[in-house]
PDB file of N, CA and C in Angstrom:
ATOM      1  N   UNK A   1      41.202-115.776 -18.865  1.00  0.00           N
ATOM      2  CA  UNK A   1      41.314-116.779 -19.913  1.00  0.00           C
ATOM      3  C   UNK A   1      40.105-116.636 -20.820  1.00  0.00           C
ATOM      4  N   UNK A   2      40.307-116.282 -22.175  1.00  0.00           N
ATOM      5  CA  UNK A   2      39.605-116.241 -23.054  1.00  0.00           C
ATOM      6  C   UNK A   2      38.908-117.313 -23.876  1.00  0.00           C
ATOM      7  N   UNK A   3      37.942-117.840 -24.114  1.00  0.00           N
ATOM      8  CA  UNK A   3      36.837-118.952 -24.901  1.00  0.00           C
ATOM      9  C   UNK A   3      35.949-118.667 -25.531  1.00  0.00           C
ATOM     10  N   UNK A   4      36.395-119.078 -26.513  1.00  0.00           N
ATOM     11  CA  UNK A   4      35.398-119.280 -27.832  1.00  0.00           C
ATOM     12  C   UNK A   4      34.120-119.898 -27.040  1.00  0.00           C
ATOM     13  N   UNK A   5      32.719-119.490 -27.333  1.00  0.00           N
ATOM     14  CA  UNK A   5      31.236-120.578 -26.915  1.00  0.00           C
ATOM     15  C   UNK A   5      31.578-121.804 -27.390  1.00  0.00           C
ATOM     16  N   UNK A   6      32.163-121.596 -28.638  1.00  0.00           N
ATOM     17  CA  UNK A   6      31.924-122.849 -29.813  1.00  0.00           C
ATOM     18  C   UNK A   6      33.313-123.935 -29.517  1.00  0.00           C
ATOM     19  N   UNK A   7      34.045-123.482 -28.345  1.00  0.00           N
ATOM     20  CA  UNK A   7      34.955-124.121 -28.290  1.00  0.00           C
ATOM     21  C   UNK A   7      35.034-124.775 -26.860  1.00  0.00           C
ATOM     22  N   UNK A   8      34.127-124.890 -26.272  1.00  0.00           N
ATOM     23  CA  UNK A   8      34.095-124.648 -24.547  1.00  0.00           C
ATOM     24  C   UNK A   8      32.863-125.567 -24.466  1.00  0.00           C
ATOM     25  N   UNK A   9      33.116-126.928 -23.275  1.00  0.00           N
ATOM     26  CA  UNK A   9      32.616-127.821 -23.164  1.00  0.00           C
ATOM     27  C   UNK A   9      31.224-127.170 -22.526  1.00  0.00           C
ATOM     28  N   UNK A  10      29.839-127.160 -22.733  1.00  0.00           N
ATOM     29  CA  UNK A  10      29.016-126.525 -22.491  1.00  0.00           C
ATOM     30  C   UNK A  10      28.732-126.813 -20.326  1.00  0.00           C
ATOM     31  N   UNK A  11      28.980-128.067 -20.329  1.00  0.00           N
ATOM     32  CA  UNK A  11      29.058-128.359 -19.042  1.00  0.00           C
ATOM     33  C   UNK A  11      30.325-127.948 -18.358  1.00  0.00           C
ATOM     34  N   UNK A  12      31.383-127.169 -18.433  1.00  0.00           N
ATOM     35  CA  UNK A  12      32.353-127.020 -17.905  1.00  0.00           C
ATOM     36  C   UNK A  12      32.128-125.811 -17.246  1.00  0.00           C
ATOM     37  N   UNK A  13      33.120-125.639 -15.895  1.00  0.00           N
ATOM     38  CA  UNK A  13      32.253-125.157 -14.841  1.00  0.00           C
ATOM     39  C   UNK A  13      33.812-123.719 -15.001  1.00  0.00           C
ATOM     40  N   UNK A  14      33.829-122.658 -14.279  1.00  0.00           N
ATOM     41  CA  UNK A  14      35.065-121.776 -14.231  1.00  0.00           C
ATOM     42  C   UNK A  14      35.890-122.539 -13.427  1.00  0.00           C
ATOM     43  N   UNK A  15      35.962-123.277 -12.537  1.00  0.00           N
ATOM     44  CA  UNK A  15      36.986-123.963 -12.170  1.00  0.00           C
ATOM     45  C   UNK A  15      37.307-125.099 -12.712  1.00  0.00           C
ATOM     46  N   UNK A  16      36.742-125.698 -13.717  1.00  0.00           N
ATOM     47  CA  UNK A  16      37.418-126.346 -14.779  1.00  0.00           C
ATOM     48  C   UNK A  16      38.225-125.570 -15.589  1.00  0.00           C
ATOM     49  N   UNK A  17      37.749-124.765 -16.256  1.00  0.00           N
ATOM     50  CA  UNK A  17      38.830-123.361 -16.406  1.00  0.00           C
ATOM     51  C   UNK A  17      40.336-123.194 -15.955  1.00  0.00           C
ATOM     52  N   UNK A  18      39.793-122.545 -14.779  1.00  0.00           N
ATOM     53  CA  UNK A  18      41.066-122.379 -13.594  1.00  0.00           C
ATOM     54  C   UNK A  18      42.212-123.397 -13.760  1.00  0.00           C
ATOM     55  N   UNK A  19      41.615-124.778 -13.626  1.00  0.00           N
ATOM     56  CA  UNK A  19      42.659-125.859 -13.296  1.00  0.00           C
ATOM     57  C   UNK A  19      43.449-126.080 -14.651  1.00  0.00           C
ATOM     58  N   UNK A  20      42.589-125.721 -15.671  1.00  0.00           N
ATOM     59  CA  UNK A  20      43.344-126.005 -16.772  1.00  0.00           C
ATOM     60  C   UNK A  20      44.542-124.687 -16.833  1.00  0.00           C
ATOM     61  N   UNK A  21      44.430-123.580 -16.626  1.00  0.00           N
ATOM     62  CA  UNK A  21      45.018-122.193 -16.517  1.00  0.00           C
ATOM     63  C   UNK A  21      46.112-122.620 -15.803  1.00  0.00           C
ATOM     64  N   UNK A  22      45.791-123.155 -14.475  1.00  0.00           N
ATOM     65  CA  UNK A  22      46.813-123.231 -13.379  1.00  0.00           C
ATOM     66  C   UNK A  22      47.740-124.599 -13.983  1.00  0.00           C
ATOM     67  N   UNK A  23      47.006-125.462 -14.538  1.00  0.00           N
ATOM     68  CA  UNK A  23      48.362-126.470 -14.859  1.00  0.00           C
ATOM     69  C   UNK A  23      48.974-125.962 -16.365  1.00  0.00           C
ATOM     70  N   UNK A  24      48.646-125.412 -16.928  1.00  0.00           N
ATOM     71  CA  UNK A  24      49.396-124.635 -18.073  1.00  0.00           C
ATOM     72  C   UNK A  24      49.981-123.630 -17.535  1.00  0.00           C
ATOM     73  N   UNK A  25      50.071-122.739 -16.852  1.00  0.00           N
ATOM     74  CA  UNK A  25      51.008-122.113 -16.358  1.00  0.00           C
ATOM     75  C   UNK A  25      52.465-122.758 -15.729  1.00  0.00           C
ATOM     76  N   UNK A  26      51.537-123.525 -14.842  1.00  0.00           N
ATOM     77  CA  UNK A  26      53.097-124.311 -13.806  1.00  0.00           C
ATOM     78  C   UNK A  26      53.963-124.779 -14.712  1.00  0.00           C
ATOM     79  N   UNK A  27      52.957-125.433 -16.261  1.00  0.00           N
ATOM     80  CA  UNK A  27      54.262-126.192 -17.251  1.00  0.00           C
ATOM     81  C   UNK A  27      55.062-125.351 -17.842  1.00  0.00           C
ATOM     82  N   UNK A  28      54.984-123.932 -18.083  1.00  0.00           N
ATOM     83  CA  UNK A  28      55.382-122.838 -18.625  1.00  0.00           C
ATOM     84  C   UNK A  28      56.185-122.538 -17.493  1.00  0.00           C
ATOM     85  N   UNK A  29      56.105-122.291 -16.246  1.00  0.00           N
ATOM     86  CA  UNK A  29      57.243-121.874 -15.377  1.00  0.00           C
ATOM     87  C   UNK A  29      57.933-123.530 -15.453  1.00  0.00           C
ATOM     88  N   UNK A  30      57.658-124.135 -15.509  1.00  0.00           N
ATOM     89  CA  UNK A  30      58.912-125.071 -15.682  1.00  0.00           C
ATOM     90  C   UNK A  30      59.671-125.086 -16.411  1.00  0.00           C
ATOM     91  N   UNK A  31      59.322-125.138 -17.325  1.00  0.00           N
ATOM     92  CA  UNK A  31      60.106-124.874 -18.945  1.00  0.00           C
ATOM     93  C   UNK A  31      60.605-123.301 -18.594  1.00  0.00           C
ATOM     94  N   UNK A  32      60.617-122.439 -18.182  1.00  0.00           N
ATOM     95  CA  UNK A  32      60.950-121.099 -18.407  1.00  0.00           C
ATOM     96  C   UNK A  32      61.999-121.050 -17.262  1.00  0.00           C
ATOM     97  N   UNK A  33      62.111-122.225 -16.376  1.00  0.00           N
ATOM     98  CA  UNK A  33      63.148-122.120 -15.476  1.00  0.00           C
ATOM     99  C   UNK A  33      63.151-121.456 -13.937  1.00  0.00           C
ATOM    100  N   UNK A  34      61.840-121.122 -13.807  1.00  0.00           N
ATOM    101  CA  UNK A  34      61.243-119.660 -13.134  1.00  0.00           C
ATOM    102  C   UNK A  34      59.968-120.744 -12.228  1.00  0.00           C
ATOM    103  N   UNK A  35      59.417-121.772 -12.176  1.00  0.00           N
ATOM    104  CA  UNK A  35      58.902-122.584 -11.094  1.00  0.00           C
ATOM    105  C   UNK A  35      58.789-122.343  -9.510  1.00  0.00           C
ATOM    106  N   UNK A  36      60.027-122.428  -8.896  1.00  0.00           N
ATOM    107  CA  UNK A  36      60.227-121.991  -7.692  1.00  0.00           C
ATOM    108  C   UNK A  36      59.822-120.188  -7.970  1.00  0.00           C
ATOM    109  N   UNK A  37      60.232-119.376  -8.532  1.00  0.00           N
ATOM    110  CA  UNK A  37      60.323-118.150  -8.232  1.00  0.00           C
ATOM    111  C   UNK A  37      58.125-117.925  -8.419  1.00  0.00           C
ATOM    112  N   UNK A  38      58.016-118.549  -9.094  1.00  0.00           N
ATOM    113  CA  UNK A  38      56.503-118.462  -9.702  1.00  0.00           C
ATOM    114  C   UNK A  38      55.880-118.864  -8.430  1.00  0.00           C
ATOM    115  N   UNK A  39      56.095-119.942  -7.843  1.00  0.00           N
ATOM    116  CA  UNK A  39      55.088-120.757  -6.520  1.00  0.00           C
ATOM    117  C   UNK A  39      53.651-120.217  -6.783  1.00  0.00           C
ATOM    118  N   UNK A  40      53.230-121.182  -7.935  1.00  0.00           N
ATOM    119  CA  UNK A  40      52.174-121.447  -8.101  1.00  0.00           C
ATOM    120  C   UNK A  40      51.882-122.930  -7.660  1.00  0.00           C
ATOM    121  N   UNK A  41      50.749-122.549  -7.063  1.00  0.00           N
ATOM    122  CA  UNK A  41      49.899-123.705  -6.815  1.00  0.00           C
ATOM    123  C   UNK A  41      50.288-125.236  -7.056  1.00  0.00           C
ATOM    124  N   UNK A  42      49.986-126.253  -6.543  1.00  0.00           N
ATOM    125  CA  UNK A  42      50.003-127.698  -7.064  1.00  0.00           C
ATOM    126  C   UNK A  42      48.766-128.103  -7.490  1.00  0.00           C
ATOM    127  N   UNK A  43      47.850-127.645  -6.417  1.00  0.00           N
ATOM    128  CA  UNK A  43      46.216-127.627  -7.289  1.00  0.00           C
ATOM    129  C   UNK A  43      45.519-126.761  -6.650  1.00  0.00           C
ATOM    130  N   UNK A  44      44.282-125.962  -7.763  1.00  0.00           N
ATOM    131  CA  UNK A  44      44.089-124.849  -7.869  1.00  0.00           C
ATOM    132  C   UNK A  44      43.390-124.660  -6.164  1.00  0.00           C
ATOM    133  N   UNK A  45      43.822-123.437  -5.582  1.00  0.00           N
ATOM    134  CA  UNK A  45      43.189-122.902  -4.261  1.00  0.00           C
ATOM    135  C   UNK A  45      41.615-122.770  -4.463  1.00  0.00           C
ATOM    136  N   UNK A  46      41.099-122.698  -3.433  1.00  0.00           N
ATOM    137  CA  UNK A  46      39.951-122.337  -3.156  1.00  0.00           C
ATOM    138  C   UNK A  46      39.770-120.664  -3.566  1.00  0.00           C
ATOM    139  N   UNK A  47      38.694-120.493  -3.700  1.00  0.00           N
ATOM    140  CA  UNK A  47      38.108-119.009  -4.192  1.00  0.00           C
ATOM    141  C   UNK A  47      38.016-118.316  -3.017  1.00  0.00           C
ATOM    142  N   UNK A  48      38.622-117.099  -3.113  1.00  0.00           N
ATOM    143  CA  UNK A  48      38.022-116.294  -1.790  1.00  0.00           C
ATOM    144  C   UNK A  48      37.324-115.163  -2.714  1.00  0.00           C
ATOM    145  N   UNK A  49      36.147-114.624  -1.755  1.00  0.00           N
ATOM    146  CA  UNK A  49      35.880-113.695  -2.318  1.00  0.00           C
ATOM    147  C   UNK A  49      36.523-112.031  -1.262  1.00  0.00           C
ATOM    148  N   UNK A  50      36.026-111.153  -3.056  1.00  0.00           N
ATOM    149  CA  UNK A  50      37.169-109.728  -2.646  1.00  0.00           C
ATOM    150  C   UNK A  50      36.584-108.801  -2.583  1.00  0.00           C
TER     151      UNK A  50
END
């Protein structure tokens, strides 16, 4: 997910980010009909590292 500096709450953390990503997505698989097939998240997972 791409941000402008000038547009991005200076205190906002990457998982403020994330959650916003992850609930704009889920509304997009809803609307796209594709929800179940998507099984994304209800709220955003924990980070693993890779």
């Amino acid at each position: 997910m791409y941000s402008a500096k000038n547009q991005v709450d200076p205190a906002s953390t990457a998982e403020d980010r994330m959650t916003v990503l992850n609930d704009v997505s889920r509304a997009l698989a809803q609307e796209a009909g594709c929800a179940s097939e998507a099984k994304l998240p209800a709220k955003l997972p924990a980070p693993t590292s890779g």
